[in-house]
N, C-alpha and C. Protein backbone atom coordinates (compact mmCIF):
# COMPACT_ATOMS: atom_id res chain seq x y z
N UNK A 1 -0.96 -46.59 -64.46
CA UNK A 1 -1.97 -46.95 -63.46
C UNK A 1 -3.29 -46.31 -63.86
N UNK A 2 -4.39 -47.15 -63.78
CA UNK A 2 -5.78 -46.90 -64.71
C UNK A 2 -6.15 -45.87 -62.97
N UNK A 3 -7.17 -45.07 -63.56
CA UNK A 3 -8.17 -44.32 -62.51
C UNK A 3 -8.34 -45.32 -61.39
N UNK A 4 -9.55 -45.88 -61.15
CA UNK A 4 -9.87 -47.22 -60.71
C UNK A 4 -8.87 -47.47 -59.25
N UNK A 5 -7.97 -48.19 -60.35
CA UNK A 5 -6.70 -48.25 -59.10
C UNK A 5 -5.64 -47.71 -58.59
N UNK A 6 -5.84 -46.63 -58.75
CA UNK A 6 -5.15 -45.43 -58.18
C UNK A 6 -5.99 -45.19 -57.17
N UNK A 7 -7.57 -45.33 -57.11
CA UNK A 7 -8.94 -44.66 -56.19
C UNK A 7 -8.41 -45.73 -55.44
N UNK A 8 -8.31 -46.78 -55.51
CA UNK A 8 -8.30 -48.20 -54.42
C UNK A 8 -7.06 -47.86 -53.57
N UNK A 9 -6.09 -47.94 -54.26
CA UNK A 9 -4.63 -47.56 -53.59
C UNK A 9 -4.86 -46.55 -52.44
N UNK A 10 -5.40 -45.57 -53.54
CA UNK A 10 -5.68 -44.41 -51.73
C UNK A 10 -6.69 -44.89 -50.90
N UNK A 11 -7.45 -45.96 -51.25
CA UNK A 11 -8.55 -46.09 -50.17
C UNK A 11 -8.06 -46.86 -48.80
N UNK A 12 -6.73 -47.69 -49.51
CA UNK A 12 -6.08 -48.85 -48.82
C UNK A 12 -5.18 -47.84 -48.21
N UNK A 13 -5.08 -46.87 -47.93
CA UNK A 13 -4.22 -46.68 -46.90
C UNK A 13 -4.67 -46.03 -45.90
N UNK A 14 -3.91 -46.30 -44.86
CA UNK A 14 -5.09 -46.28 -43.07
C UNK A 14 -5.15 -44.87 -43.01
N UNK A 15 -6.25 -44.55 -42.27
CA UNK A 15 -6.97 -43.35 -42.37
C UNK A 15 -6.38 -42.20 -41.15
N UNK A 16 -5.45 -41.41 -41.38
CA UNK A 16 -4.92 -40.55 -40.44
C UNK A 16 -6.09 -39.43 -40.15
N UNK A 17 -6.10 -39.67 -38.61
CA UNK A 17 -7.07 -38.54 -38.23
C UNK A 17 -6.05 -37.09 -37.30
N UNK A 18 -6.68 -36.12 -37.14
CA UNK A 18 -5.49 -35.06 -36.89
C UNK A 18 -5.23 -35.15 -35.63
N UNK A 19 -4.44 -34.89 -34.93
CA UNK A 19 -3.66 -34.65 -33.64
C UNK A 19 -4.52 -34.02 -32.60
N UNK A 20 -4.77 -35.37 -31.50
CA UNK A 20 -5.24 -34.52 -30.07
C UNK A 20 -4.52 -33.36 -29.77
N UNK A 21 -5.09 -32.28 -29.76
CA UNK A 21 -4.70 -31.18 -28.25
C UNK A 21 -4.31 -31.79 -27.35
N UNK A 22 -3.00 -30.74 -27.08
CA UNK A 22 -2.71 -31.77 -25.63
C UNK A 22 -3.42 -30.50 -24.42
N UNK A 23 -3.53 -31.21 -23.87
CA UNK A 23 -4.42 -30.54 -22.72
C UNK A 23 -3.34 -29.52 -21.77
N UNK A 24 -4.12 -28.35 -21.45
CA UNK A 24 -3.69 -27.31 -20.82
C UNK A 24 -2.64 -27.80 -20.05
N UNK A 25 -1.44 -27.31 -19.10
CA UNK A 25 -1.08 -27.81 -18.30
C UNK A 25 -1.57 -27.10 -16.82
N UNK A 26 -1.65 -27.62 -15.77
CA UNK A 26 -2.35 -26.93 -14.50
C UNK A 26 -0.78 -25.67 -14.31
N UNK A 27 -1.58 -24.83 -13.14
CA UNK A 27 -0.45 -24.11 -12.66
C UNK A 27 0.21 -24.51 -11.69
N UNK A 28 0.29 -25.81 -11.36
CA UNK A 28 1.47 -26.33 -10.52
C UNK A 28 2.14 -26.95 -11.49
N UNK A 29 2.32 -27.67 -12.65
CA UNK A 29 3.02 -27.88 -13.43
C UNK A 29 3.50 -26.68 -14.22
N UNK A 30 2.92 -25.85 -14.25
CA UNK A 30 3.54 -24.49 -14.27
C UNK A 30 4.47 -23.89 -13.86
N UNK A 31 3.89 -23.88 -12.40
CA UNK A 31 5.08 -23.55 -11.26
C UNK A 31 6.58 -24.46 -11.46
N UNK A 32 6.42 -25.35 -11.49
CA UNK A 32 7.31 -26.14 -11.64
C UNK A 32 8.32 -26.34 -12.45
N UNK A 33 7.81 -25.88 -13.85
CA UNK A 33 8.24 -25.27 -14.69
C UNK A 33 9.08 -24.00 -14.41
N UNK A 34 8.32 -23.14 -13.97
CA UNK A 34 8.82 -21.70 -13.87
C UNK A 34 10.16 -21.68 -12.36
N UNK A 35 9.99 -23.03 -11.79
CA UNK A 35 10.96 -23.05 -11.08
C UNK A 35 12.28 -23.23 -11.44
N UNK A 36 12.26 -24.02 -12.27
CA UNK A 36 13.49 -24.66 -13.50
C UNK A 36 14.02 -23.92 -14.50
N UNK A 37 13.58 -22.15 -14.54
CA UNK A 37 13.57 -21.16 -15.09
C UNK A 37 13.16 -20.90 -16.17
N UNK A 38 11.95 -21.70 -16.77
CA UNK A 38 11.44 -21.62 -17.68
C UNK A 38 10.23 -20.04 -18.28
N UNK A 39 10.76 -19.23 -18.96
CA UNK A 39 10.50 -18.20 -19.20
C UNK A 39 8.78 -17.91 -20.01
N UNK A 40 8.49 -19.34 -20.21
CA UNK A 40 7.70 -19.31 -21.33
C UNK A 40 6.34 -19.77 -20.06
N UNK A 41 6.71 -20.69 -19.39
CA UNK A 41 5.99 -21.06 -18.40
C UNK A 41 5.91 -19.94 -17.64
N UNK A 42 6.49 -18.94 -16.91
CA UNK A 42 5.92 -17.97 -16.21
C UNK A 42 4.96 -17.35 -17.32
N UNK A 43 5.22 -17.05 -18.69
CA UNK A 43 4.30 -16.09 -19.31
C UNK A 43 2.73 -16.49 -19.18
N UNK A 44 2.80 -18.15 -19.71
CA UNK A 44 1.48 -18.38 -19.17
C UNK A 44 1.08 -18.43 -17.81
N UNK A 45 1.53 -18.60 -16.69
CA UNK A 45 1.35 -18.67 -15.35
C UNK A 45 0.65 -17.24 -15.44
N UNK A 46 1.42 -16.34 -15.93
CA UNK A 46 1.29 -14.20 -15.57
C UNK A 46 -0.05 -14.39 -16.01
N UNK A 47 -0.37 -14.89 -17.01
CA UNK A 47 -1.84 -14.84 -17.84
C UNK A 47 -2.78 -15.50 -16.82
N UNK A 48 -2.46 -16.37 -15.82
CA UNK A 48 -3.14 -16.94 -15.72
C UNK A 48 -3.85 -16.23 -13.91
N UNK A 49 -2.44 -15.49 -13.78
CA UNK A 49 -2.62 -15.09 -12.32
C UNK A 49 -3.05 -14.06 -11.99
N UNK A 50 -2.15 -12.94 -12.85
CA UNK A 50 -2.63 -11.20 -12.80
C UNK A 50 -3.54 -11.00 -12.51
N UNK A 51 -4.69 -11.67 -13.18
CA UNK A 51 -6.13 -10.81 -13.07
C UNK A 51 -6.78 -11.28 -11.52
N UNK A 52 -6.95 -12.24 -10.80
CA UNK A 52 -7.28 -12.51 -9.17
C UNK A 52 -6.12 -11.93 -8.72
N UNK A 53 -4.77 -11.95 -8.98
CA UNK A 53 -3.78 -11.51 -7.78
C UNK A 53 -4.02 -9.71 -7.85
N UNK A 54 -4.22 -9.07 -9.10
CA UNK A 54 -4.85 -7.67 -8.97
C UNK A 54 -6.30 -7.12 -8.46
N UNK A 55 -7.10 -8.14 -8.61
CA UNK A 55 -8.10 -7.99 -7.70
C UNK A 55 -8.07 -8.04 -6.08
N UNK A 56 -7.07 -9.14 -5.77
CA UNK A 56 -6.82 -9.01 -4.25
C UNK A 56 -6.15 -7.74 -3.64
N UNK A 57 -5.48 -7.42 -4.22
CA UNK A 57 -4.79 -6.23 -4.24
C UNK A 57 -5.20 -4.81 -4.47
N UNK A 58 -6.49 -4.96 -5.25
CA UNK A 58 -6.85 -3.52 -5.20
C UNK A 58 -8.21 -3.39 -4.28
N UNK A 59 -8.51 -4.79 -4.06
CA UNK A 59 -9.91 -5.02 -2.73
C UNK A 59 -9.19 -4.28 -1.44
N UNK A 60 -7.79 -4.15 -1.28
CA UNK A 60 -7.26 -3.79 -0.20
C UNK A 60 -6.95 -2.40 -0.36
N UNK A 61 -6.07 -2.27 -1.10
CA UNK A 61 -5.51 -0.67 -1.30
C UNK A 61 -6.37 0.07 -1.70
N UNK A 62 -7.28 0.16 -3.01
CA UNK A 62 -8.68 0.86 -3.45
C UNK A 62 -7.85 1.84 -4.16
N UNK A 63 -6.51 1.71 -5.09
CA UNK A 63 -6.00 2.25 -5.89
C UNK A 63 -5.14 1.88 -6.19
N UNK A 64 -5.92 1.67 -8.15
CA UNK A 64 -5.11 1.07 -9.41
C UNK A 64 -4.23 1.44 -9.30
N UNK A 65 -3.56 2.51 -9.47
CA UNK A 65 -2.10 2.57 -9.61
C UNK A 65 -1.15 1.92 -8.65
N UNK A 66 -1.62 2.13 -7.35
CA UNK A 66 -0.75 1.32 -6.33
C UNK A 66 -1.48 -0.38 -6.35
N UNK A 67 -2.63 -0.52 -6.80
CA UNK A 67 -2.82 -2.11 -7.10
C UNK A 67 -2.27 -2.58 -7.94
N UNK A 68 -1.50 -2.01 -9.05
CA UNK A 68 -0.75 -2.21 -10.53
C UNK A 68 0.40 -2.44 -9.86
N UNK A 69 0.91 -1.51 -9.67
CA UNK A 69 2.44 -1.72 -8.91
C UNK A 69 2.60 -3.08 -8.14
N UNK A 70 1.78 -3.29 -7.08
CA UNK A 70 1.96 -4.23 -5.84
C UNK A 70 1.87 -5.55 -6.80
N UNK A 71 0.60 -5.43 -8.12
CA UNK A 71 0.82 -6.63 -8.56
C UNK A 71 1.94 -7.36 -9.27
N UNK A 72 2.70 -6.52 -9.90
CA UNK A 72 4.37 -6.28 -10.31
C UNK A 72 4.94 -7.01 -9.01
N UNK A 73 5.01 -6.69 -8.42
CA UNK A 73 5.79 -7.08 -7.09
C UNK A 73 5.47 -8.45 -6.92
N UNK A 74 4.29 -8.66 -6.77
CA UNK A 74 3.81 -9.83 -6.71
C UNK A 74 4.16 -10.76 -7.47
N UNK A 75 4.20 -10.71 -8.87
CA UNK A 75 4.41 -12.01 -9.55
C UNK A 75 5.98 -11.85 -9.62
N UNK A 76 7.03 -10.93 -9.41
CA UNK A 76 8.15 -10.96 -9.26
C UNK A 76 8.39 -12.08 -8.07
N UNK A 77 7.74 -11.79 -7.48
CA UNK A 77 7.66 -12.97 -5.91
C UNK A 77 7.74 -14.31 -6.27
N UNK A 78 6.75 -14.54 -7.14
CA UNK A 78 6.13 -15.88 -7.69
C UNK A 78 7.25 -16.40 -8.30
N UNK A 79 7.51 -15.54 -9.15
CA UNK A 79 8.94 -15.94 -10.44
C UNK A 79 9.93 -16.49 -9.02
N UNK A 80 10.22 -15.66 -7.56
CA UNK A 80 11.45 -15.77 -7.57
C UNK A 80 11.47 -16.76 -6.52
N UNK A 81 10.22 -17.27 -6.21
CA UNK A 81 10.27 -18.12 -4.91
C UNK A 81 9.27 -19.62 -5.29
N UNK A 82 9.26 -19.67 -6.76
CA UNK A 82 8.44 -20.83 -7.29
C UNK A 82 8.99 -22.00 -6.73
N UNK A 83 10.03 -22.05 -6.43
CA UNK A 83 11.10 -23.69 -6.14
C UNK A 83 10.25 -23.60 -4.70
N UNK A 84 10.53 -22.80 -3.93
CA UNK A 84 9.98 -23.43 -2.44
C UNK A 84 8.53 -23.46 -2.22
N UNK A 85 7.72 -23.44 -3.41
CA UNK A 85 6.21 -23.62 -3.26
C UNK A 85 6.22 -25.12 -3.24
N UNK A 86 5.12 -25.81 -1.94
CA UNK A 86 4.65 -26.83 -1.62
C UNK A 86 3.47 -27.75 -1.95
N UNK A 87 3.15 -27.87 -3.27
CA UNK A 87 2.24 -28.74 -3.79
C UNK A 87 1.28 -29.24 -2.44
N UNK A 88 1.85 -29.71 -1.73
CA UNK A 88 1.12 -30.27 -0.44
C UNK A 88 0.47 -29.71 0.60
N UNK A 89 0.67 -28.07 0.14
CA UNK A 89 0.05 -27.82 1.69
C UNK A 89 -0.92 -26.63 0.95
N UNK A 90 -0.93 -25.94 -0.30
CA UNK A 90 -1.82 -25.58 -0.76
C UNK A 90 -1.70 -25.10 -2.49
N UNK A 91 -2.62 -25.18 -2.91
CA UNK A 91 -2.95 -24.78 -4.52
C UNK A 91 -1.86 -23.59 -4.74
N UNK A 92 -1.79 -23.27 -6.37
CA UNK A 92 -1.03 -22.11 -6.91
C UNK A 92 -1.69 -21.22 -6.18
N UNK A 93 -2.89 -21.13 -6.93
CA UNK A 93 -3.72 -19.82 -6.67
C UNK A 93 -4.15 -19.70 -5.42
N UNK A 94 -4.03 -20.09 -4.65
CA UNK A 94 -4.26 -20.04 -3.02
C UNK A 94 -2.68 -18.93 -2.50
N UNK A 95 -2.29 -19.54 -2.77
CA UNK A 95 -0.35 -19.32 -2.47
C UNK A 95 -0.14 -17.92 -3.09
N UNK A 96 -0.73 -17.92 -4.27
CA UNK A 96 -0.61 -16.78 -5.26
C UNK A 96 -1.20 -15.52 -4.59
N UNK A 97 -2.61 -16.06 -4.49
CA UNK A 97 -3.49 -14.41 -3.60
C UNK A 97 -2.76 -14.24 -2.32
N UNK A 98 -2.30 -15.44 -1.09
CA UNK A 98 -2.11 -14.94 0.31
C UNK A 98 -0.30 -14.06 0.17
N UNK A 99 0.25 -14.22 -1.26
CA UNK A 99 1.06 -13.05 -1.19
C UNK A 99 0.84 -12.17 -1.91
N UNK A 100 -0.28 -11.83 -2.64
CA UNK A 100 -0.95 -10.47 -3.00
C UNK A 100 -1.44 -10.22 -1.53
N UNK A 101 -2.24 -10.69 -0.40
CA UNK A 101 -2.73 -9.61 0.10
C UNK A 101 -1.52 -9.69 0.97
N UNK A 102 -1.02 -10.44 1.39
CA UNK A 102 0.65 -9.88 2.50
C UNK A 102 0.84 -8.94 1.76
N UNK A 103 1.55 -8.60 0.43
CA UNK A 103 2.00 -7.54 0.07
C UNK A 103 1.22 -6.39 0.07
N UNK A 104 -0.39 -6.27 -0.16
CA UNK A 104 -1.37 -5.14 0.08
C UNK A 104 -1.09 -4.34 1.12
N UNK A 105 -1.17 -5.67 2.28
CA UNK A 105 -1.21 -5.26 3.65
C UNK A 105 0.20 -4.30 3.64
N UNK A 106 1.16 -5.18 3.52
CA UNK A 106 2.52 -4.22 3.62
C UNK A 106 2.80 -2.81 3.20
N UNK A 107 1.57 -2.70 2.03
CA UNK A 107 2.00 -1.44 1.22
C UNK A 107 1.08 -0.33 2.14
N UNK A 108 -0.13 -0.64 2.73
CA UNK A 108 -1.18 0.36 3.31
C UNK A 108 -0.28 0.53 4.79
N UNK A 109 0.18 -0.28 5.75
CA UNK A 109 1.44 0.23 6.62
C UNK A 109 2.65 0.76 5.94
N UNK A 110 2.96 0.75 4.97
CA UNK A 110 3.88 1.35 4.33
C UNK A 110 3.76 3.05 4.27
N UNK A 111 2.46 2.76 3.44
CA UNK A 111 1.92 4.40 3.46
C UNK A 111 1.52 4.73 4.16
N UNK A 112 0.92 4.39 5.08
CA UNK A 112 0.34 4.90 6.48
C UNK A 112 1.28 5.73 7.63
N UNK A 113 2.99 4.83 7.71
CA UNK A 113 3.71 5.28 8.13
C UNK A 113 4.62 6.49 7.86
N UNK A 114 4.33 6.26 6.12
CA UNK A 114 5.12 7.45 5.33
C UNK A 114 4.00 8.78 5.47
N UNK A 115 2.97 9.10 6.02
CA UNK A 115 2.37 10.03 6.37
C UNK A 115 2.31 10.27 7.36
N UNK A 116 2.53 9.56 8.49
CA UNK A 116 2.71 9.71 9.94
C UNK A 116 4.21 10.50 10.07
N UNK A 117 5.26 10.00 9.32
CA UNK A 117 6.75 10.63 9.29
C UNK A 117 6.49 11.69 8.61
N UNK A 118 5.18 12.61 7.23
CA UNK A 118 4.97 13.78 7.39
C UNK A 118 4.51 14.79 8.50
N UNK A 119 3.22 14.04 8.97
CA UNK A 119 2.90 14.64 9.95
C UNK A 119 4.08 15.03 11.27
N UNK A 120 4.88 14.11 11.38
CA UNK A 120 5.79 14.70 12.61
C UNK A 120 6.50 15.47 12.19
N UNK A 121 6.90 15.81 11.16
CA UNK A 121 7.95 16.32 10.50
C UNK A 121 7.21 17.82 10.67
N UNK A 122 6.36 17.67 10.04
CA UNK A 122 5.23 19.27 10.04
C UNK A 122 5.11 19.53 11.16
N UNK A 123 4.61 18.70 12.10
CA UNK A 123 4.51 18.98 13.52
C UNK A 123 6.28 20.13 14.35
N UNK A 124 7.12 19.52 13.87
CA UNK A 124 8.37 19.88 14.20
C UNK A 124 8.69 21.03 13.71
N UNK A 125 8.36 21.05 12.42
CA UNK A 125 8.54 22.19 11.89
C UNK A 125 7.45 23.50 12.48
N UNK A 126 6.35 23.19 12.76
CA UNK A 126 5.45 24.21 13.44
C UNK A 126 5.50 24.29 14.88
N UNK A 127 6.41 23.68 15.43
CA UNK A 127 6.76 23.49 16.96
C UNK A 127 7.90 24.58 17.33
N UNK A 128 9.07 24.23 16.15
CA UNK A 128 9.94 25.38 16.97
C UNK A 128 9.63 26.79 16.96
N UNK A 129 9.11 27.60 16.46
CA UNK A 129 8.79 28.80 16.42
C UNK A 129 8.28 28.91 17.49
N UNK A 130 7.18 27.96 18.10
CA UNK A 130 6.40 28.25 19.96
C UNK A 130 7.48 27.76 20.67
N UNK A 131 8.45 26.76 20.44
CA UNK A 131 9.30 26.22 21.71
C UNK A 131 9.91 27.23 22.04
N UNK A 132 10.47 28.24 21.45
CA UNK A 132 11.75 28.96 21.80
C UNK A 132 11.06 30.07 22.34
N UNK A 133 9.80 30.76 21.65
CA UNK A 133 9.16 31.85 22.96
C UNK A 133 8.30 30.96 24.12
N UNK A 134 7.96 29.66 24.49
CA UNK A 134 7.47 29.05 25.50
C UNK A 134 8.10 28.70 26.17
N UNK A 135 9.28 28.31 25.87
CA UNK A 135 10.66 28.36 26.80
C UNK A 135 11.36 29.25 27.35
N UNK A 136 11.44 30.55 26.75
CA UNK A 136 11.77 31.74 27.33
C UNK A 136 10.68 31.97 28.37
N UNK A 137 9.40 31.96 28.08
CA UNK A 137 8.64 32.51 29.11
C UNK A 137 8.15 31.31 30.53
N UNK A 138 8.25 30.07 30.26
CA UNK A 138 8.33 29.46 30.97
C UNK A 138 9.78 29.69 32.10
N UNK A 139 10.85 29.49 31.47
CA UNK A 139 12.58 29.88 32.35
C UNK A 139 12.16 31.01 33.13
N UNK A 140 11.20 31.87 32.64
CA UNK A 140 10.97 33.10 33.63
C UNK A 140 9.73 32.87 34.57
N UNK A 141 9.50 31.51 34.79
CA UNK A 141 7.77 31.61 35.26
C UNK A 141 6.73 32.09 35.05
N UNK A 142 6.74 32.32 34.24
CA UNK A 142 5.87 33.35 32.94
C UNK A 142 4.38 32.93 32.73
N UNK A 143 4.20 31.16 33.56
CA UNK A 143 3.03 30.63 32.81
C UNK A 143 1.94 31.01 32.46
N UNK A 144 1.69 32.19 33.23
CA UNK A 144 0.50 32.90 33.01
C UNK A 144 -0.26 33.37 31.54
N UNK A 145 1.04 33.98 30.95
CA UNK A 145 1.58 34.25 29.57
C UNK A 145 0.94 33.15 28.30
N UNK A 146 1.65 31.78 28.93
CA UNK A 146 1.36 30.84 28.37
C UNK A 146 -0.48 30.72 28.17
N UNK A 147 -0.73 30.26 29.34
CA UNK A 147 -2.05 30.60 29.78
C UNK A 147 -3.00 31.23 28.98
N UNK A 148 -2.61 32.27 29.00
CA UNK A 148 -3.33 33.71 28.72
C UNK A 148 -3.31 33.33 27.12
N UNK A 149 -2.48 33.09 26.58
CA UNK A 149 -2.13 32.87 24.85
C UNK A 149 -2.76 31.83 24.23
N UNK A 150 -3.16 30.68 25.67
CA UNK A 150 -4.14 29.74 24.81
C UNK A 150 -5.28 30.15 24.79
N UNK A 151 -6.07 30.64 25.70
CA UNK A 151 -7.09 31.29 26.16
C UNK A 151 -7.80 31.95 24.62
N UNK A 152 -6.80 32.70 24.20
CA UNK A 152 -7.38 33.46 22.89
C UNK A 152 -7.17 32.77 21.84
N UNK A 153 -7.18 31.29 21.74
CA UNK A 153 -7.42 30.61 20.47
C UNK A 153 -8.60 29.87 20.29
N UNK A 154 -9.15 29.41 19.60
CA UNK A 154 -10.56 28.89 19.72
C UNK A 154 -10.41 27.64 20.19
N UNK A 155 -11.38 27.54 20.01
CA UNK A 155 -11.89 25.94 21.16
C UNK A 155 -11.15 24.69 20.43
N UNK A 156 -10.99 24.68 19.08
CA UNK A 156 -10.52 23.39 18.28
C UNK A 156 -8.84 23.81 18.46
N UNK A 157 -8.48 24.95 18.08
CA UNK A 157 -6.85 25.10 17.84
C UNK A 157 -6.68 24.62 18.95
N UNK A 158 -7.16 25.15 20.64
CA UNK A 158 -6.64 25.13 21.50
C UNK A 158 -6.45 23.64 21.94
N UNK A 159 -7.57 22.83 21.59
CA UNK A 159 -7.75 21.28 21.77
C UNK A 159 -6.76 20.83 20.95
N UNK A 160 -6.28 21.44 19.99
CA UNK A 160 -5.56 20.47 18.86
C UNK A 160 -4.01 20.42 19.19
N UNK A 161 -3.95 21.72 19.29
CA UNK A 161 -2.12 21.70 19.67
C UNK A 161 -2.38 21.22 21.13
N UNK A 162 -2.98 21.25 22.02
CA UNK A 162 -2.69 20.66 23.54
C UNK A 162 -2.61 19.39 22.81
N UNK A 163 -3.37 18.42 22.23
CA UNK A 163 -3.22 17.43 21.86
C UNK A 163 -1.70 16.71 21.05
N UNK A 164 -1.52 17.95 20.51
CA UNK A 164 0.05 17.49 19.31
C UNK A 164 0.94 17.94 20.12
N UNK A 165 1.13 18.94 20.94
CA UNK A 165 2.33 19.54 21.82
C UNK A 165 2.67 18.72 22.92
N UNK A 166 1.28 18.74 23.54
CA UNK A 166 1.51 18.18 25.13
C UNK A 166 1.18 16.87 25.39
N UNK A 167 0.63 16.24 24.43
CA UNK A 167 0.40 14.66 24.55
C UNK A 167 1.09 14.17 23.33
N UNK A 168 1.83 14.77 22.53
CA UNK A 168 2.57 14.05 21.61
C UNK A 168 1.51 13.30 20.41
N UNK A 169 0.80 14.10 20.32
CA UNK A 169 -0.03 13.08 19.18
C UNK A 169 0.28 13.27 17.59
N UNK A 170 0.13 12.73 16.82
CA UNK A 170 -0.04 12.84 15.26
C UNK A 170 -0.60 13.72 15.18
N UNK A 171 -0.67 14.49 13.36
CA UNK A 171 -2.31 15.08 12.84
C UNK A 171 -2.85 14.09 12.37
N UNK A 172 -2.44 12.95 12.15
CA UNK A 172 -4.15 11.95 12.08
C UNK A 172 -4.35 11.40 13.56
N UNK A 173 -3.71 11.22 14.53
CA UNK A 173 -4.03 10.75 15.54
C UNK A 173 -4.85 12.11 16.17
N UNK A 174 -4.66 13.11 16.33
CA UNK A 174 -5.14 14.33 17.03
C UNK A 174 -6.83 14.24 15.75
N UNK A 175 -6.92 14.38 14.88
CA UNK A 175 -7.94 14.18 13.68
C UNK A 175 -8.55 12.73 14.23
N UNK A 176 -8.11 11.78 14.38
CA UNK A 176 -9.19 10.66 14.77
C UNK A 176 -9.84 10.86 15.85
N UNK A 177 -8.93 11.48 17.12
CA UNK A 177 -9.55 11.60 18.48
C UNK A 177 -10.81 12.65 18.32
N UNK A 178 -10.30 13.79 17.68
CA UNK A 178 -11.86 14.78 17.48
C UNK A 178 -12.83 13.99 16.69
N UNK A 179 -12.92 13.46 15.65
CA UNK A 179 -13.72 12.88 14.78
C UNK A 179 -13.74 14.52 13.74
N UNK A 180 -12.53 14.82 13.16
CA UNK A 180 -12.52 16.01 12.38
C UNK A 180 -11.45 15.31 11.09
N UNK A 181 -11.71 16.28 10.06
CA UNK A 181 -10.76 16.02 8.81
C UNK A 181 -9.63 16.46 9.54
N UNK A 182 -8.30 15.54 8.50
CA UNK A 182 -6.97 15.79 8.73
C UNK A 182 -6.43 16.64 8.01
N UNK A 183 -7.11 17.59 7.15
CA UNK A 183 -6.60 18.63 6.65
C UNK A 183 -7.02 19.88 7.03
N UNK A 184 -8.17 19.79 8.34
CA UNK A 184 -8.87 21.01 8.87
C UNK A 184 -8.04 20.77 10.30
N UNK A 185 -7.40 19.78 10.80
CA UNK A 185 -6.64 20.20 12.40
C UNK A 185 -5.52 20.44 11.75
N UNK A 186 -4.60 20.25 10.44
CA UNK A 186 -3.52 20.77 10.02
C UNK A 186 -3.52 22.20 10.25
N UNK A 187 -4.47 22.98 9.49
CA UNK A 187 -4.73 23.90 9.28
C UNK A 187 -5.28 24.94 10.55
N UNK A 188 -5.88 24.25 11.36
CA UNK A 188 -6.20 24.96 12.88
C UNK A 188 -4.84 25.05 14.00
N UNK A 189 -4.04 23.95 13.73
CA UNK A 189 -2.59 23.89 14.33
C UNK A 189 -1.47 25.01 13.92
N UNK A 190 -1.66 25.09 12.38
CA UNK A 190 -0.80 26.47 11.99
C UNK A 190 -1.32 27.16 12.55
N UNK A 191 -2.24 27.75 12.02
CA UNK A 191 -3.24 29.07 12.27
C UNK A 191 -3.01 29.20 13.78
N UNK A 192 -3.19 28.10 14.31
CA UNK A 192 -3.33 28.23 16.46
C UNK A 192 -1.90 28.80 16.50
N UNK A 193 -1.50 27.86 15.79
CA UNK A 193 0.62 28.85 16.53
C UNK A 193 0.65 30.08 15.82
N UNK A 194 1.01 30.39 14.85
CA UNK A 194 0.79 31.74 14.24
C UNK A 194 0.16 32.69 15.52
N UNK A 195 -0.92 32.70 15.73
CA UNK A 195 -1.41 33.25 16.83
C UNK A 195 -0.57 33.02 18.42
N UNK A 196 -0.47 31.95 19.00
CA UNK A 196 -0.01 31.70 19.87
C UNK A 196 1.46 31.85 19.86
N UNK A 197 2.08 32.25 18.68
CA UNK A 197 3.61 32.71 18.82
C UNK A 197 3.31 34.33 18.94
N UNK A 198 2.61 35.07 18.07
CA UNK A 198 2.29 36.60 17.90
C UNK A 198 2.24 36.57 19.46
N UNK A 199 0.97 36.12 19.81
CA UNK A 199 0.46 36.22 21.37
C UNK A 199 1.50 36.36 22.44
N UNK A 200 1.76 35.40 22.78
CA UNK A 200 3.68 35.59 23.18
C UNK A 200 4.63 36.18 23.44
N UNK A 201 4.86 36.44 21.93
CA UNK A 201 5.79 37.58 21.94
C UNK A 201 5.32 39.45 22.13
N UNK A 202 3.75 39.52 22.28
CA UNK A 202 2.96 40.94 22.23
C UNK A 202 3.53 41.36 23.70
N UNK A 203 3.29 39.93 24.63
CA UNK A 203 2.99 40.13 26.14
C UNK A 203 4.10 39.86 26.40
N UNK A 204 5.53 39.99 25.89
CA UNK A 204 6.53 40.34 26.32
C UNK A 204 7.14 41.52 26.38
């Protein structure tokens, strides 16, 4: 075969051009995917979600480490409840953030409560040492005693434990009502019993 027509031969044959991209797939075909347990489809979904579902999440809590975590949680959610997501009633990413911030929300009552169960706990623990001499001196009509023992604590201790003793309050609830830090009525509540147990037991 001469030059020539060898050039012709290749000219005569139809001209292959390269392969469309196939176009992204959305994240409801995603989802959909990842419902059918497709492992590869959540990876891109994670890529696609993490970064708004960790932003919702740390707009609430206001700490990475617990916004890191919750977001973990979160797309564990996604992975495990993709089948009952409803195309019809709203977008991935709609669906995606309103259980980042449910879960936010859950985690700031979470912690909120797990410091409230310190505070009583502390409270309890700084309670019995006064119950058992305020009870002795009360069984004897003693109140005076009592009386007399708040008398010599300052103006905040005395406000603070009436507040945690006799109205049952928190140290952040007793701390919100003053408009004071919750680590300065901690600290005025020991200090007040310390005194108010000494006191007590002097005038017995």
């Amino acid at each position: 075969m001469t030059t020539a027509h060898a050039t012709v031969t290749v000219l005569r044959q139809p001209f292959r051009s390269a392969p469309e991209p196939e176009p992204p797939s959305t994240s409801e075909e995603l989802l959909g995917r990842v419902a059918r347990g497709d492992e590869q489809a959540f990876a891109a979904l994670y890529d696609r979600l993490a970064a708004p579902v960790f932003g919702t999440v740390l707009h609430v809590l206001r700490s990475r480490a617990l916004a890191e975590e919750v977001t973990q949680e979160v797309m564990v959610e996604i992975w495990r409840k993709a089948s009952r997501f409803d195309a019809g009633r709203a977008k991935v990413s709609t669906w995606a953030l309103t259980i980042a911030h449910r879960r936010a929300i859950d985690r700031v009552r979470s912690e909120q409560a797990a410091r409230d169960r310190e505070d009583r706990v502390e409270l309890l623990d700084l309670r019995r040492p006064y119950d058992d001499v305020a009870e002795a001196a009360l069984s004897t009509e003693e109140h005076h005693l009592v009386r007399q023992a708040l008398s010599g604590l300052t103006e905040l201790q005395r406000e603070s434990i009436l507040l945690a003793y006799f109205h049952g309050l928190t140290c952040q609830e007793v701390a919100d009502r003053l408009g004071v830090a919750l680590g300065t009525i901690k600290t005025r509540v020991r200090d007040g019993m310390i005194r108010l147990r000494d006191a007590l037991g002097a005038t017995r």
